[in-house]
Protein backbone atom coordinates (compact mmCIF):
# COMPACT_ATOMS: atom_id res chain seq x y z
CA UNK A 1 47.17 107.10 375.43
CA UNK A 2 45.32 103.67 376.32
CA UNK A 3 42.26 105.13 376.86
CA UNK A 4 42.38 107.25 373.58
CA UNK A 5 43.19 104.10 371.91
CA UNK A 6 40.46 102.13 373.87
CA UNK A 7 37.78 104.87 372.74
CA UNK A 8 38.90 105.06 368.94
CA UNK A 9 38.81 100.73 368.85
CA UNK A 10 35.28 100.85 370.89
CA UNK A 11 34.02 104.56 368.45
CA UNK A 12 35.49 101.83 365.32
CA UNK A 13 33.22 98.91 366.44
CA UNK A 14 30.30 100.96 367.27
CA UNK A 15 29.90 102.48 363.98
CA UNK A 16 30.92 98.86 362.20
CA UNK A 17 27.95 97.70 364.03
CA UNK A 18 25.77 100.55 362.95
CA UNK A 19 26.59 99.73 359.42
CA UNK A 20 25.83 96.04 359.96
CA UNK A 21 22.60 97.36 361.68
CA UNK A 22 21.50 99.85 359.01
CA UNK A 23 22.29 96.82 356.29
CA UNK A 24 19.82 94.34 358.42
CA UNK A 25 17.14 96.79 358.43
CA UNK A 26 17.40 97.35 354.60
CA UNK A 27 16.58 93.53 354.23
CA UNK A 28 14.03 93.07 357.06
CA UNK A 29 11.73 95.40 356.40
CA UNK A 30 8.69 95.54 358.79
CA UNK A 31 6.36 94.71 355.75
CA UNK A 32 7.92 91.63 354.51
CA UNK A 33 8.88 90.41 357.90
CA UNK A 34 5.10 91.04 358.97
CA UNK A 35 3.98 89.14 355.27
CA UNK A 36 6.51 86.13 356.38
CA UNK A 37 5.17 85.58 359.80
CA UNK A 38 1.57 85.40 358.24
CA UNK A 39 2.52 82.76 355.83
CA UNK A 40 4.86 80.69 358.51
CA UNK A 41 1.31 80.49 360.72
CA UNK A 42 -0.48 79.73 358.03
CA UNK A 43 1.45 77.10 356.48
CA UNK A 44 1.30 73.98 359.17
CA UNK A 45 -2.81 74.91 359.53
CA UNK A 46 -2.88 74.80 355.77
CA UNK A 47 -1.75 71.27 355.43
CA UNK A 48 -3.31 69.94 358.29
CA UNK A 49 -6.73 71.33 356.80
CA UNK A 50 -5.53 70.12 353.27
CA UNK A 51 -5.61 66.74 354.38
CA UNK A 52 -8.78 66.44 356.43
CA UNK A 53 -10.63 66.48 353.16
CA UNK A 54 -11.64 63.91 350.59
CA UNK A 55 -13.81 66.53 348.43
CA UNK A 56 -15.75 69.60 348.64
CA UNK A 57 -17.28 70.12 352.06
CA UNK A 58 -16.64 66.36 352.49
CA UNK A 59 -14.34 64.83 355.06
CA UNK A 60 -11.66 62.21 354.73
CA UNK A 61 -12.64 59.06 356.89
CA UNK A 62 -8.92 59.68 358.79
CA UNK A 63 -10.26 62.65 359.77
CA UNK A 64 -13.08 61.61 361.53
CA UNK A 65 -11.34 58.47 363.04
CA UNK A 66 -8.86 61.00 364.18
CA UNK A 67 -11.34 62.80 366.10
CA UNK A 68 -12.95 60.16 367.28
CA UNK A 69 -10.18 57.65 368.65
CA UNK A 70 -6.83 59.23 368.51
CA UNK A 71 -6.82 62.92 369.23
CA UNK A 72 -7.94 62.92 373.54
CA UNK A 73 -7.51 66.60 375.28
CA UNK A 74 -5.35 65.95 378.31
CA UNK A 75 -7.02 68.23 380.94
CA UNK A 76 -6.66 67.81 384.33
CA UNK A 77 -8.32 64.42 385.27
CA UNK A 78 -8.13 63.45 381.59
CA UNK A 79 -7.63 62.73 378.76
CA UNK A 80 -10.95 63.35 377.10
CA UNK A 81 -12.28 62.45 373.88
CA UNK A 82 -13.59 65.31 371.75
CA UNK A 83 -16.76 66.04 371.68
CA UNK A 84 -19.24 64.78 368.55
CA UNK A 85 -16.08 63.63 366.58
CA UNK A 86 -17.55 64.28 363.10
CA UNK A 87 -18.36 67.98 363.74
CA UNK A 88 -15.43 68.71 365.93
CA UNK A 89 -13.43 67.09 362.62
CA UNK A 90 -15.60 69.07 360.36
CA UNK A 91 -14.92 72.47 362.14
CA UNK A 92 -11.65 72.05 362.42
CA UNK A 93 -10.96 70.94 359.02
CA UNK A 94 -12.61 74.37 358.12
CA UNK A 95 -11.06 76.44 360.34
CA UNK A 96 -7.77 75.47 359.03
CA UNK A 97 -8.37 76.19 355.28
CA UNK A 98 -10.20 79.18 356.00
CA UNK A 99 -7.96 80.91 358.66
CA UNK A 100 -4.70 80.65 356.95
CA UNK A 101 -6.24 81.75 353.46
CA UNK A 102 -6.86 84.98 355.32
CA UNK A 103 -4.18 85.15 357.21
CA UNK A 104 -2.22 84.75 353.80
CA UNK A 105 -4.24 87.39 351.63
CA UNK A 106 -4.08 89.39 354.87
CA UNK A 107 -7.62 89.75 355.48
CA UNK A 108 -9.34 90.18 359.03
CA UNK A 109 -5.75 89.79 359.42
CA UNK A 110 -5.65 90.32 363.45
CA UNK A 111 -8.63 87.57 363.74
CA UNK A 112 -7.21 84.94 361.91
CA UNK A 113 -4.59 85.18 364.25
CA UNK A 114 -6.20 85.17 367.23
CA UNK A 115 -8.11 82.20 365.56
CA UNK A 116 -5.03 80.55 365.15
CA UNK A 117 -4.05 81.07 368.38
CA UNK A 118 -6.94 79.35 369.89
CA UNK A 119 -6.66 76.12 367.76
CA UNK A 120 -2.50 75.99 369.03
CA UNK A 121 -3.78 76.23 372.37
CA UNK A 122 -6.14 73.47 371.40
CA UNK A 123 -3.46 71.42 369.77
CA UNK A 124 -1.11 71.84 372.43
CA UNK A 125 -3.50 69.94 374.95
CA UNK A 126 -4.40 67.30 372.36
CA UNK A 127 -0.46 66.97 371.76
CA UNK A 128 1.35 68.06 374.81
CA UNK A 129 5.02 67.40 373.66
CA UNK A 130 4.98 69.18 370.68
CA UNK A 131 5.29 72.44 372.88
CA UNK A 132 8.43 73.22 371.06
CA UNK A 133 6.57 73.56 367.95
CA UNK A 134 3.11 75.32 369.46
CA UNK A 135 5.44 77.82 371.35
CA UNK A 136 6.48 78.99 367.67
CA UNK A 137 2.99 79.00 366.19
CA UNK A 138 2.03 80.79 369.37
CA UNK A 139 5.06 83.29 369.12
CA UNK A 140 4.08 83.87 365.91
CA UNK A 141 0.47 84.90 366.19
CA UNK A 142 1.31 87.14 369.20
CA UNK A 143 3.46 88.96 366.97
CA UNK A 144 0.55 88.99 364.40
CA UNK A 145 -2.10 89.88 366.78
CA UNK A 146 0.60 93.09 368.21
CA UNK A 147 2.07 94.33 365.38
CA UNK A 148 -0.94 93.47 362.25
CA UNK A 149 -0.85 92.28 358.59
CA UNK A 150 1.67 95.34 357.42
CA UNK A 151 1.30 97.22 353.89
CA UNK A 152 1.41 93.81 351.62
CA UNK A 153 -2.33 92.90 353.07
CA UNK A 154 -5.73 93.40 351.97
CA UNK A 155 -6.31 94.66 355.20
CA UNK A 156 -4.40 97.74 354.66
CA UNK A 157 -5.61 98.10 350.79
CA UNK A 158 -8.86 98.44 351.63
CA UNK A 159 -8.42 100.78 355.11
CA UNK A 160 -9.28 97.94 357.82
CA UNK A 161 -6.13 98.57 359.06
CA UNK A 162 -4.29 102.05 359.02
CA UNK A 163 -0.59 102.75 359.13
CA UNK A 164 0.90 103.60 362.71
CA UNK A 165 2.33 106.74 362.83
């Protein structure tokens, strides 16, 4: 008798939790969860690049003064200053306009993210105790990288990347 009631309780909370499953899955699909992640990464690159920039293809003097005083990769033996501050400011200012805005419209998709993934590396030894932070950017690309842009992407509009099967 106890262990018909035991099954019937455990069969009960099993299918409860199949419900709750199915329910989840309705709301997180793959493709919006895939477009989310792409917009989470891109957002923090997106303002850092925003604000490197005094007008078109012309840096802030922060930025520079950044580069050259403030920001030192701690490497063994270090820290180091970057190398030629104004051109290490002016790539990076570029790379974090232009990766996000793909990663956002979905294009090259896969490379943006492995882009991305790069320059949190890079951050992470210019800032070392944001690691909290990096480990999420970092999550987040991985998952990019794995699992691609998803249907809402130019990517998959125009073939670059084709549906798993």
């Amino acid at each position: 008798m106890l262990a018909q009631v035991t099954r019937n309780v455990w069969h009960a909370i099993r299918r409860s939790a199949q419900r709750v499953n199915a329910i989840i899955e309705l709301i997180a699909q793959p493709s919006l969860t895939q477009f989310v992640l792409r917009i989470a990464l891109a957002t923090p690159f997106w303002r850092s690049g925003i604000n490197k920039w005094a007008g078109f293809l012309q840096l802030n003097d922060v930025a520079v003064l950044l580069f050259s005083t403030e920001f030192m990769l701690h490497l063994p033996g270090g820290p180091y200053s970057f190398p030629i501050p104004e051109a290490t400011a002016f790539l990076v200012g570029s790379a974090e306009i232009l990766f996000p805005a793909l990663l956002v419209l979905g294009l090259v998709t896969r490379l943006a993210a492995s882009a991305l993934l790069v320059m949190t590396l890079v951050v992470e030894l210019t800032v070392p105790d944001g690691w909290p932070v990096h480990i999420t950017w970092a999550a987040m690309a991985l998952a990019i990288m794995a699992w691609g842009p998803g249907r809402l992407s130019l990517d998959r509009w125009l073939s670059f990347e084709q549906p798993k099967r």
